[in-house]
PDB file of N, CA and C in Angstrom:
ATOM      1  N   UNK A   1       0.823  -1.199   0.000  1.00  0.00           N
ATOM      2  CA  UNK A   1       0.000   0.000   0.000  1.00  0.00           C
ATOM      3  C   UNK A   1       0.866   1.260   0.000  1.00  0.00           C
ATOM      4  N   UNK A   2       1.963   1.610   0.848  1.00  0.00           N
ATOM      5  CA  UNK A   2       3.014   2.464   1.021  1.00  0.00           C
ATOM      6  C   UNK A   2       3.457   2.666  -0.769  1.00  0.00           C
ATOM      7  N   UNK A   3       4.117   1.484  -1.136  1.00  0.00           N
ATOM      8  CA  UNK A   3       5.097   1.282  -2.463  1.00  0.00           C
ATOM      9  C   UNK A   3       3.878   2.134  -2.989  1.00  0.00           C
ATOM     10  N   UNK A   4       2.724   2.005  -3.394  1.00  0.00           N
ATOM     11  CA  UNK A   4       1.052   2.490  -4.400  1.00  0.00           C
ATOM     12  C   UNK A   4       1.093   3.987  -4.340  1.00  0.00           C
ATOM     13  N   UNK A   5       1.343   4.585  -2.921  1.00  0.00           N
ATOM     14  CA  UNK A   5       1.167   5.821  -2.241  1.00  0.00           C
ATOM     15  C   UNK A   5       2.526   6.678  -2.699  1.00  0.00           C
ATOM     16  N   UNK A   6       3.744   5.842  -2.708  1.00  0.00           N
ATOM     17  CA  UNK A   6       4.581   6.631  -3.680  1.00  0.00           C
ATOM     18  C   UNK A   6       5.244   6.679  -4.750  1.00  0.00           C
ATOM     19  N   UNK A   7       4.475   5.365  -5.007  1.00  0.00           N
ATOM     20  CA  UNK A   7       4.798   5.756  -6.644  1.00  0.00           C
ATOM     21  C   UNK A   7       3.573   7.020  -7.588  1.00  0.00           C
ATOM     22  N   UNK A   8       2.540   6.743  -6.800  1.00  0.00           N
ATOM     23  CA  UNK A   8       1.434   7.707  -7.357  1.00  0.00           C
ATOM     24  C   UNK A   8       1.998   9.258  -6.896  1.00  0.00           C
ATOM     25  N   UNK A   9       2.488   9.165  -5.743  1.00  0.00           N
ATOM     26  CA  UNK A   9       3.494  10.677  -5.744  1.00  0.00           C
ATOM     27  C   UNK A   9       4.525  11.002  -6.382  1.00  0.00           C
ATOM     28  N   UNK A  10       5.171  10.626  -6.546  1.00  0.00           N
ATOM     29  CA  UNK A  10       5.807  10.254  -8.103  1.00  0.00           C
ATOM     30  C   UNK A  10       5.804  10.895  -9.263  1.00  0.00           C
ATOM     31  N   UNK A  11       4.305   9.992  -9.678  1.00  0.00           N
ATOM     32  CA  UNK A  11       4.255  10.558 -10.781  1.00  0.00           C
ATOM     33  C   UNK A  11       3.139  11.733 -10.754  1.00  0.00           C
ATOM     34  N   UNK A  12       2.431  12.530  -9.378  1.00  0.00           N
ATOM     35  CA  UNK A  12       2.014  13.878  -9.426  1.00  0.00           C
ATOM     36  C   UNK A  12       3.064  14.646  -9.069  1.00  0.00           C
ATOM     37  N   UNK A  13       4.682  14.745  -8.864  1.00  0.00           N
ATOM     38  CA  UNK A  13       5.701  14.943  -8.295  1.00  0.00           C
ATOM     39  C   UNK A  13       5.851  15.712 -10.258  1.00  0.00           C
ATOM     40  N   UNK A  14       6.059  14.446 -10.869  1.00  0.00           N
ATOM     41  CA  UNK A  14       6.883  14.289 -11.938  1.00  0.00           C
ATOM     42  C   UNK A  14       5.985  15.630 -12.971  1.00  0.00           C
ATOM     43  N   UNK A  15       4.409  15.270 -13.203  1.00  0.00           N
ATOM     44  CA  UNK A  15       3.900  15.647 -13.917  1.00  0.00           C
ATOM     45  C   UNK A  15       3.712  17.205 -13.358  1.00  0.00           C
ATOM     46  N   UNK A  16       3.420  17.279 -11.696  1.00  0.00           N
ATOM     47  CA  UNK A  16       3.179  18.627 -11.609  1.00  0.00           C
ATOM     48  C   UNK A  16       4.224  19.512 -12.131  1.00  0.00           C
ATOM     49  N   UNK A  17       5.586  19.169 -11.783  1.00  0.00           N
ATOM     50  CA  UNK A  17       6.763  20.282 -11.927  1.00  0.00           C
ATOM     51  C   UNK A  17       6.847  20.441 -13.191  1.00  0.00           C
ATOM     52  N   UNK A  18       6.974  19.604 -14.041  1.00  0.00           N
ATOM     53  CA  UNK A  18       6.851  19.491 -15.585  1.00  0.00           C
ATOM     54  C   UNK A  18       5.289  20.966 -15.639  1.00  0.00           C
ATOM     55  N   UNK A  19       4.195  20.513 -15.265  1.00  0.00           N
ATOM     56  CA  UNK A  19       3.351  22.103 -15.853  1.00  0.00           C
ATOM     57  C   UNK A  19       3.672  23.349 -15.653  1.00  0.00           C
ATOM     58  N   UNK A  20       4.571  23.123 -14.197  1.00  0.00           N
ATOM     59  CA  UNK A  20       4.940  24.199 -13.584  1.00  0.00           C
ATOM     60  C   UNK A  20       6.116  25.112 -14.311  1.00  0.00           C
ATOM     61  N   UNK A  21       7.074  23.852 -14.909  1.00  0.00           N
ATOM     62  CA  UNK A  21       8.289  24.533 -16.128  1.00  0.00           C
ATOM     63  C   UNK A  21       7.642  25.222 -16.977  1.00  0.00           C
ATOM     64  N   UNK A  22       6.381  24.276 -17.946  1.00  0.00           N
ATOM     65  CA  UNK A  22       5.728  25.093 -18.779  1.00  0.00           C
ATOM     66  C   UNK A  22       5.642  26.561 -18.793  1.00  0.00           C
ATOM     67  N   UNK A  23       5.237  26.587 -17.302  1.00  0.00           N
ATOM     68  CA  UNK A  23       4.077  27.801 -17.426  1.00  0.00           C
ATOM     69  C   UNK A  23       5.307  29.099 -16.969  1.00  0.00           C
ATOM     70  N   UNK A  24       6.331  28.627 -16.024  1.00  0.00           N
ATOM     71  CA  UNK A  24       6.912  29.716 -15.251  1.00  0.00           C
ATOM     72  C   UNK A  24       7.729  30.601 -16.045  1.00  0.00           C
ATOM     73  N   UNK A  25       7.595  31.682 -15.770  1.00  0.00           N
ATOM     74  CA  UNK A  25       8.024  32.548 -16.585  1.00  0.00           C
ATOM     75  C   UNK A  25      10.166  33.001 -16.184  1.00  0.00           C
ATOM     76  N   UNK A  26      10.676  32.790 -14.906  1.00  0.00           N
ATOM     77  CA  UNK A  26      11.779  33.140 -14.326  1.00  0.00           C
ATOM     78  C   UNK A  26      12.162  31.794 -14.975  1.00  0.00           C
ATOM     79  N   UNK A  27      13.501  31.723 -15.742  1.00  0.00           N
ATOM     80  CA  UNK A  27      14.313  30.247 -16.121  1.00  0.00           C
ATOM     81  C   UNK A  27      15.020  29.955 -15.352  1.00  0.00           C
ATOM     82  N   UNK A  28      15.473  30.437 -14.629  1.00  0.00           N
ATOM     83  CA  UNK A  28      16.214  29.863 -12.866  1.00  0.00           C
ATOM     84  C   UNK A  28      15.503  29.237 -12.166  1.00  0.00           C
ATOM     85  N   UNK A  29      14.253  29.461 -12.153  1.00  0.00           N
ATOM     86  CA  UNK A  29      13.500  28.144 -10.989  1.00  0.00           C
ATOM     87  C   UNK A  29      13.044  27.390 -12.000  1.00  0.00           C
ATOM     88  N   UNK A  30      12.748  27.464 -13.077  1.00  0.00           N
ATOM     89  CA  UNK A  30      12.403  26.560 -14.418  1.00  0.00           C
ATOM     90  C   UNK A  30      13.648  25.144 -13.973  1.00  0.00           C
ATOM     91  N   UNK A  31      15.182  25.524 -14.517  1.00  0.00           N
ATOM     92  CA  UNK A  31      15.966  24.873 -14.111  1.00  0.00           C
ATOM     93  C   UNK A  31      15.735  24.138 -12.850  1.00  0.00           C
ATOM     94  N   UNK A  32      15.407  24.678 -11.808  1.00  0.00           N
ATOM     95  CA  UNK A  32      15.818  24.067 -10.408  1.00  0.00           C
ATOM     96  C   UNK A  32      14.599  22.827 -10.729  1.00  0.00           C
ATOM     97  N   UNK A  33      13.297  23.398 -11.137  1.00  0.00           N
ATOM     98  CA  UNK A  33      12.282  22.580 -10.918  1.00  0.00           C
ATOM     99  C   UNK A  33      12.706  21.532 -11.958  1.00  0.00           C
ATOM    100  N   UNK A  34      13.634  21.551 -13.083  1.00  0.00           N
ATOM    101  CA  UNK A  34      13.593  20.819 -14.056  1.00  0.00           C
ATOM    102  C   UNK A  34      14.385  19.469 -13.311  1.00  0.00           C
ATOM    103  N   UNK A  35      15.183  20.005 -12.020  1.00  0.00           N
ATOM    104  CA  UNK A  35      16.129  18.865 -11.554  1.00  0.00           C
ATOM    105  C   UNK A  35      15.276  18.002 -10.742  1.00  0.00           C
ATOM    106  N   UNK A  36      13.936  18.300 -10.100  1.00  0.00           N
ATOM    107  CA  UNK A  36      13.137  17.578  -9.590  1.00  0.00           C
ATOM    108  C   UNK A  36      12.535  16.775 -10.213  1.00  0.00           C
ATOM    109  N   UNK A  37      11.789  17.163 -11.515  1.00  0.00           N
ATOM    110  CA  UNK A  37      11.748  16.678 -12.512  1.00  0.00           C
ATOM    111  C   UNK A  37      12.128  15.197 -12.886  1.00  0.00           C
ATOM    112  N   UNK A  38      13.275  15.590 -13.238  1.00  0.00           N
ATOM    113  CA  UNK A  38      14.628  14.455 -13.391  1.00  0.00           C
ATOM    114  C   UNK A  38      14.582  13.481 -12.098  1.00  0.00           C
ATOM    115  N   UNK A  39      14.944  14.161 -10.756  1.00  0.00           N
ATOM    116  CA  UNK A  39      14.855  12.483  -9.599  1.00  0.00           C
ATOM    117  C   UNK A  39      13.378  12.415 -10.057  1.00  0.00           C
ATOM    118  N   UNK A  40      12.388  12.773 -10.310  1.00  0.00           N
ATOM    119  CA  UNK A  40      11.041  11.715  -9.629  1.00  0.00           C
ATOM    120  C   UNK A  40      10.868  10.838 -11.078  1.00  0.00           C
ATOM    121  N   UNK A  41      11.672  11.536 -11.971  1.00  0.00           N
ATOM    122  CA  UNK A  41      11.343  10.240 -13.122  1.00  0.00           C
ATOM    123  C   UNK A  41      12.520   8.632 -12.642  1.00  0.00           C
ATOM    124  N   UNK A  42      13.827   9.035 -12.542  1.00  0.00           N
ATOM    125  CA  UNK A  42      14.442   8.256 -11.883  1.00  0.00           C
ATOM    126  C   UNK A  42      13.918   7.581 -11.063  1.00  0.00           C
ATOM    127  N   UNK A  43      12.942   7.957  -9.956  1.00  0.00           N
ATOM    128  CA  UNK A  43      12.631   7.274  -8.955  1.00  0.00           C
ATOM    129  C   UNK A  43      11.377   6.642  -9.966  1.00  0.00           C
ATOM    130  N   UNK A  44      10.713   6.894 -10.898  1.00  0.00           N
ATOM    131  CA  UNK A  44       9.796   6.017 -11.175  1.00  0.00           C
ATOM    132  C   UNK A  44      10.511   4.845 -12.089  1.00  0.00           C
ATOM    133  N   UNK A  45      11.487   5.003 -12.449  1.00  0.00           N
ATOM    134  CA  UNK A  45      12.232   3.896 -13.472  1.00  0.00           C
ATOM    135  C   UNK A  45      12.878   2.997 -12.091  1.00  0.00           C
ATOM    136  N   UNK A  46      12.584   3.316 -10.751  1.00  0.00           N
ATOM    137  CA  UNK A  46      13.373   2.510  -9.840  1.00  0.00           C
ATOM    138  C   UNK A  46      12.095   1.614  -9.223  1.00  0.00           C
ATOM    139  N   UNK A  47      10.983   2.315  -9.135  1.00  0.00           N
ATOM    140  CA  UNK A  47       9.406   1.662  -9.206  1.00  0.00           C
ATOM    141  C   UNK A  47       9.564   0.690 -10.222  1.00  0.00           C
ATOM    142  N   UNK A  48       9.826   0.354 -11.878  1.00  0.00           N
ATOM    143  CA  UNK A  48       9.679  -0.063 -12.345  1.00  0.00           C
ATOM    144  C   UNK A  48      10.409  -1.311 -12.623  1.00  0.00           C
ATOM    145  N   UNK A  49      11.255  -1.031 -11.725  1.00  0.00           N
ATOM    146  CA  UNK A  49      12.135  -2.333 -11.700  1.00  0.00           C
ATOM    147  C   UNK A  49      13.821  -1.981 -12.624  1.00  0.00           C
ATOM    148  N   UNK A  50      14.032  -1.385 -13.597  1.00  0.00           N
ATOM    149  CA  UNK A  50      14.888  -0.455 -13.879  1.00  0.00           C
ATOM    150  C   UNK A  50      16.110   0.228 -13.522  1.00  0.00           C
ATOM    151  N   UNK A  51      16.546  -0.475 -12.336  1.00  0.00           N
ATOM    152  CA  UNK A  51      17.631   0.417 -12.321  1.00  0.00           C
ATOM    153  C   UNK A  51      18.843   0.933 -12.660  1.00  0.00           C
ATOM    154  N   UNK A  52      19.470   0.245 -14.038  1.00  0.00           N
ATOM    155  CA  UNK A  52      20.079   0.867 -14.654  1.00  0.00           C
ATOM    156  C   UNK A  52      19.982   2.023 -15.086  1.00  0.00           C
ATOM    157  N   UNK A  53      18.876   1.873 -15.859  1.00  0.00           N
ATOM    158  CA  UNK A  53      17.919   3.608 -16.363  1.00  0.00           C
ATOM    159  C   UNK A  53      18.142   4.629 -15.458  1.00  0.00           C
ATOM    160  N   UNK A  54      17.601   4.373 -14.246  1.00  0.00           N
ATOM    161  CA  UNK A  54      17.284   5.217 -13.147  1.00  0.00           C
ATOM    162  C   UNK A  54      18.729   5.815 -12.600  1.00  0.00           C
ATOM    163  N   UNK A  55      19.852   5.009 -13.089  1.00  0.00           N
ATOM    164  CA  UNK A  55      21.416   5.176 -12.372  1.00  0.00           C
ATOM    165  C   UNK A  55      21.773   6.084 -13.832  1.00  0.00           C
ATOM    166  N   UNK A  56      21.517   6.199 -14.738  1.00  0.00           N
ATOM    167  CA  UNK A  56      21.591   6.843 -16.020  1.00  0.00           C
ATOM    168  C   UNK A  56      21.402   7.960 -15.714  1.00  0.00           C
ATOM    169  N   UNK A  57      20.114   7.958 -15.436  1.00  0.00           N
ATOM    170  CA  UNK A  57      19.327   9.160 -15.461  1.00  0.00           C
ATOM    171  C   UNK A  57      19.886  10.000 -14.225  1.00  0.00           C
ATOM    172  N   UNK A  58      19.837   9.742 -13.484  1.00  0.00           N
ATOM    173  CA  UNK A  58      20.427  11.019 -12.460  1.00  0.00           C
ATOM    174  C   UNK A  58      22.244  10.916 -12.918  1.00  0.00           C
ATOM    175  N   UNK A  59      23.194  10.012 -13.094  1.00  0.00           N
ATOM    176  CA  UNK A  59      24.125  10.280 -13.360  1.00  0.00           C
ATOM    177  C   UNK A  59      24.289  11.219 -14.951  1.00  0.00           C
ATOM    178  N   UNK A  60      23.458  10.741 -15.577  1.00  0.00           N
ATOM    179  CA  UNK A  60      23.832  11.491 -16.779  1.00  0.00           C
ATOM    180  C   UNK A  60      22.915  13.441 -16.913  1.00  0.00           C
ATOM    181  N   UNK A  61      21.968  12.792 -16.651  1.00  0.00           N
ATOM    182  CA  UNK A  61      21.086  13.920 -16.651  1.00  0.00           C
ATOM    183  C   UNK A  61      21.020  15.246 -15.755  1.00  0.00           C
ATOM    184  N   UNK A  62      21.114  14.528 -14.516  1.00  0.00           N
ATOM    185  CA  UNK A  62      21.067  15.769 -13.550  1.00  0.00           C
ATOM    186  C   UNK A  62      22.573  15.719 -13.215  1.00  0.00           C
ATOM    187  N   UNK A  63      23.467  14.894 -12.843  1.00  0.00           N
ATOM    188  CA  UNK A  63      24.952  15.513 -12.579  1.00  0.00           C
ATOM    189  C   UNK A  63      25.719  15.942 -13.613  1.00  0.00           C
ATOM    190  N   UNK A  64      25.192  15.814 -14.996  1.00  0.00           N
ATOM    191  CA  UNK A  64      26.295  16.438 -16.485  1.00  0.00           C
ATOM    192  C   UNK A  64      25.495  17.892 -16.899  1.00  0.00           C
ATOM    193  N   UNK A  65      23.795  17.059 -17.292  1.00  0.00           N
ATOM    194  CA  UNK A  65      23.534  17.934 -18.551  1.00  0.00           C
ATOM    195  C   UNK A  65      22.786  19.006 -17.762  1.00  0.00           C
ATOM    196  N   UNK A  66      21.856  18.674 -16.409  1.00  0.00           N
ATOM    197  CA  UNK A  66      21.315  19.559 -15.838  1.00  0.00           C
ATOM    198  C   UNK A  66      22.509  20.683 -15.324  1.00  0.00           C
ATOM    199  N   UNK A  67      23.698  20.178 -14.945  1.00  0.00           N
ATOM    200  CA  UNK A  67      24.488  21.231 -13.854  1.00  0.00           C
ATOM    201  C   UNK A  67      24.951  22.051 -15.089  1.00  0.00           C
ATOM    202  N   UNK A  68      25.067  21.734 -16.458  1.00  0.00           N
ATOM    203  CA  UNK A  68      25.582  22.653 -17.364  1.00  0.00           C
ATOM    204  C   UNK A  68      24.509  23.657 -17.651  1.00  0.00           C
ATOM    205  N   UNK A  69      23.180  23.176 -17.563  1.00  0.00           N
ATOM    206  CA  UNK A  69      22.153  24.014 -18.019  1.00  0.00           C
ATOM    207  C   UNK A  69      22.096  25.495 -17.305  1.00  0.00           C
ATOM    208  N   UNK A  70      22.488  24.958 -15.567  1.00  0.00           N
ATOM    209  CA  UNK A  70      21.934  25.635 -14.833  1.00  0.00           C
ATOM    210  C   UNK A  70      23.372  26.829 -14.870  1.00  0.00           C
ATOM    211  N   UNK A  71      24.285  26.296 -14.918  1.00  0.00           N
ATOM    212  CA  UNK A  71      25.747  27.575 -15.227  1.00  0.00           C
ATOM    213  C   UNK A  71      25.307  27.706 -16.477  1.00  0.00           C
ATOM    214  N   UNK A  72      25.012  27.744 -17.150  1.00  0.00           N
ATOM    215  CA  UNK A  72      24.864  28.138 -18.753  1.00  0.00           C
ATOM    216  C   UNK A  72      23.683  29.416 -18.067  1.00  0.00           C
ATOM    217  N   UNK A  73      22.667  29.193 -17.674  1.00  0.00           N
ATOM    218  CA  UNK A  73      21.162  30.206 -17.116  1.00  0.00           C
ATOM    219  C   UNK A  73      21.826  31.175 -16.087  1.00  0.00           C
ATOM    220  N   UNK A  74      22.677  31.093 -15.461  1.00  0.00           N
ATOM    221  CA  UNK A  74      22.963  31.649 -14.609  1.00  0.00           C
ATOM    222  C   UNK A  74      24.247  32.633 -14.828  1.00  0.00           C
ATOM    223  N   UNK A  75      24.827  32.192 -15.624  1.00  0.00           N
ATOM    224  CA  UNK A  75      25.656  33.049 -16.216  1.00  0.00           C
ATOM    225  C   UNK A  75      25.459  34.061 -17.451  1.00  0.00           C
ATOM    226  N   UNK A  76      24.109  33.705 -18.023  1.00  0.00           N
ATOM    227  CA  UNK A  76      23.712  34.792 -18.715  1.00  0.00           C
ATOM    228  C   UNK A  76      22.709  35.209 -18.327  1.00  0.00           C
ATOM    229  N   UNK A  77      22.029  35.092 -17.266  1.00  0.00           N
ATOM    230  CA  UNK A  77      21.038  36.327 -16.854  1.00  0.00           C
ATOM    231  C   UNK A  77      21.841  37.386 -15.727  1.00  0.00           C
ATOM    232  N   UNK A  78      20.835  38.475 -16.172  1.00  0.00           N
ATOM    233  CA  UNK A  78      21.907  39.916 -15.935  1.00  0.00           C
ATOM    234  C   UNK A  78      21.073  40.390 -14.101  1.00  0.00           C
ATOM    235  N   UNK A  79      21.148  40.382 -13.181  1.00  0.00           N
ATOM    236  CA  UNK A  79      21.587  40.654 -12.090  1.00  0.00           C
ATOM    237  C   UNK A  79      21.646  42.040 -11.576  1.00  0.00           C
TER     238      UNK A  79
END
């Protein structure tokens, strides 16, 4: 029942922040939210039995391509 309760958080975790990128207008919390993003999909590929994927995905995604995104956003907005 627990495992049901968070994987369904999860994926309102996953899907909310995802509308929330959509919609937000500041790309600095866009980014931040995009890294949440990223663990709750990981954590659902770890629900799924998956965990290679899931070791992918946060190693590749959020420790390479996300941390470049976020110095890339942060170094060109003006302050």
């Amino acid at each position: 029942m627990l495992e049901k309760i968070l994987f369904l958080g999860f994926i309102g975790l996953a899907l909310g922040s995802a509308l929330i990128i959509a919609f937000l207008r500041n790309i600095v919390y866009a980014g931040f939210l995009f890294f949440v993003t990223l663990v709750s999909i990981a954590a659902l590929y770890v629900f799924a039995g998956a965990d290679f994927p899931a070791l992918a995905q946060i190693i590749l995604y959020v420790g390479g391509i996300l941390v470049l995104v976020l110095f890339g956003v942060m170094l060109s907005t003006k302050q």
